[in-house]
C-alpha atoms as a PDB file:
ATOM      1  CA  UNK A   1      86.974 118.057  -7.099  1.00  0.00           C
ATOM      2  CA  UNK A   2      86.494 121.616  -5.390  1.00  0.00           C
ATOM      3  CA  UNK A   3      84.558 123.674  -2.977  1.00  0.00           C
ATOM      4  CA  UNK A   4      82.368 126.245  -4.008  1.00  0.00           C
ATOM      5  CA  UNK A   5      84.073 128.787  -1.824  1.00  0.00           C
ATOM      6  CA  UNK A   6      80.072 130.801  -0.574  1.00  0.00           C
ATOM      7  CA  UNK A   7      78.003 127.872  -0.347  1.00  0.00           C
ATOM      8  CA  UNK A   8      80.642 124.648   0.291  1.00  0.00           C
ATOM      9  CA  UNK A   9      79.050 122.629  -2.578  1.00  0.00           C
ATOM     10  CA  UNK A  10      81.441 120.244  -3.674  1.00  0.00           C
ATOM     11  CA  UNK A  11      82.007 120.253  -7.883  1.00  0.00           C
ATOM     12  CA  UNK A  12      84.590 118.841 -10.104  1.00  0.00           C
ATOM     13  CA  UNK A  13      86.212 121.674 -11.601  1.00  0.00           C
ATOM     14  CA  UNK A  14      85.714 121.217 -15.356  1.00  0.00           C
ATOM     15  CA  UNK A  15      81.921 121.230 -14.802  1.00  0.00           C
ATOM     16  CA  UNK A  16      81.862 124.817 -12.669  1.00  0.00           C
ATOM     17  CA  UNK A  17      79.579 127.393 -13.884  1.00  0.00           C
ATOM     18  CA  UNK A  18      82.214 129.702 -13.212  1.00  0.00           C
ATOM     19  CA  UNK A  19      85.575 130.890 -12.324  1.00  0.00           C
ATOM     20  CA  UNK A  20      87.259 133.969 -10.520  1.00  0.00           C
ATOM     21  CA  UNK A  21      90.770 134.261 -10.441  1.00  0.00           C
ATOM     22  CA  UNK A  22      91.277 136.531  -7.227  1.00  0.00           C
ATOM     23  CA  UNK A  23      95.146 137.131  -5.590  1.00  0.00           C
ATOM     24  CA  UNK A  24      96.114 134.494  -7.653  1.00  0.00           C
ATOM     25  CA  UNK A  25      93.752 131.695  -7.114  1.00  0.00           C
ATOM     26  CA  UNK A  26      91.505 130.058  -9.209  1.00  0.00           C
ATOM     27  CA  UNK A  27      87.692 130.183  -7.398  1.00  0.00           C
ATOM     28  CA  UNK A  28      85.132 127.709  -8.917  1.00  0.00           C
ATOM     29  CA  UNK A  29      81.421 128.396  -8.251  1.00  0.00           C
ATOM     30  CA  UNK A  30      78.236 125.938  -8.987  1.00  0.00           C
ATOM     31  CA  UNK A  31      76.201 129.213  -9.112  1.00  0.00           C
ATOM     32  CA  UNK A  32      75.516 132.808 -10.791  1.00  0.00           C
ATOM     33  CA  UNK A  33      74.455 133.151  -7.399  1.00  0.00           C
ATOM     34  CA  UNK A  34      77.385 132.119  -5.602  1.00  0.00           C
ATOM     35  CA  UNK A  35      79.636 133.994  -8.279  1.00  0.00           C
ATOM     36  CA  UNK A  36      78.193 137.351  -7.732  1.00  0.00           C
ATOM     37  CA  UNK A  37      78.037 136.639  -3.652  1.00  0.00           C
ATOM     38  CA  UNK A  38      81.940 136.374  -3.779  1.00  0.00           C
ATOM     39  CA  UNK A  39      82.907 138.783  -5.989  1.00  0.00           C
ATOM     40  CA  UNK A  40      80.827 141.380  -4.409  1.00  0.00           C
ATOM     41  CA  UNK A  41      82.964 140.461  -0.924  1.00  0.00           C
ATOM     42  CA  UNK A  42      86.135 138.356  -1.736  1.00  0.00           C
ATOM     43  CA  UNK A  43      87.348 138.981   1.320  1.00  0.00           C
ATOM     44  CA  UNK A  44      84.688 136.772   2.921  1.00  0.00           C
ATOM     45  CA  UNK A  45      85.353 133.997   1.155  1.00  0.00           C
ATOM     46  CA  UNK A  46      88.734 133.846  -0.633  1.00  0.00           C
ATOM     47  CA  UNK A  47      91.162 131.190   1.363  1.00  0.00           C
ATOM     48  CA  UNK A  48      94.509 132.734   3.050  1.00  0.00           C
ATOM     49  CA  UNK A  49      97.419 132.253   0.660  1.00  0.00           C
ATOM     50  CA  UNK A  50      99.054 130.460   3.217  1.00  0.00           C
ATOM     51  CA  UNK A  51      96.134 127.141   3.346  1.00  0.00           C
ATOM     52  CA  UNK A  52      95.435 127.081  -0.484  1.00  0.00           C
ATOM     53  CA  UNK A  53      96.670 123.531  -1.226  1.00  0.00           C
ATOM     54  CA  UNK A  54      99.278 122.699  -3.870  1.00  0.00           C
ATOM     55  CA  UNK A  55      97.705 121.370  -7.047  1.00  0.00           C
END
């Protein structure tokens, strides 16, 4: 299970609507919505390298 990284809805990762890989990391959204919201300002939302857990 994941985070949608805008709007902190919790999904399982196969079932995502979609996925953005920015700096390296794998983003999963529930949303068109929430896709478009991040990738117009990753910045906002993506996660420091430094506290993405280890999969």
């Amino acid at each position: 299970m994941t985070q949608d990284p805008v709007c902190g809805m919790k999904i399982e990762e196969a079932q995502a609507f979609a996925t953005v890989q920015h700096q390296g990391v794998t983003y999963h959204f529930c949303s068109a919505k929430c896709q478009q919201t991040f990738q117009a300002n990753p910045a906002k939302y993506a996660k420091a390298p430094s506290a993405q857990k280890p999969r």
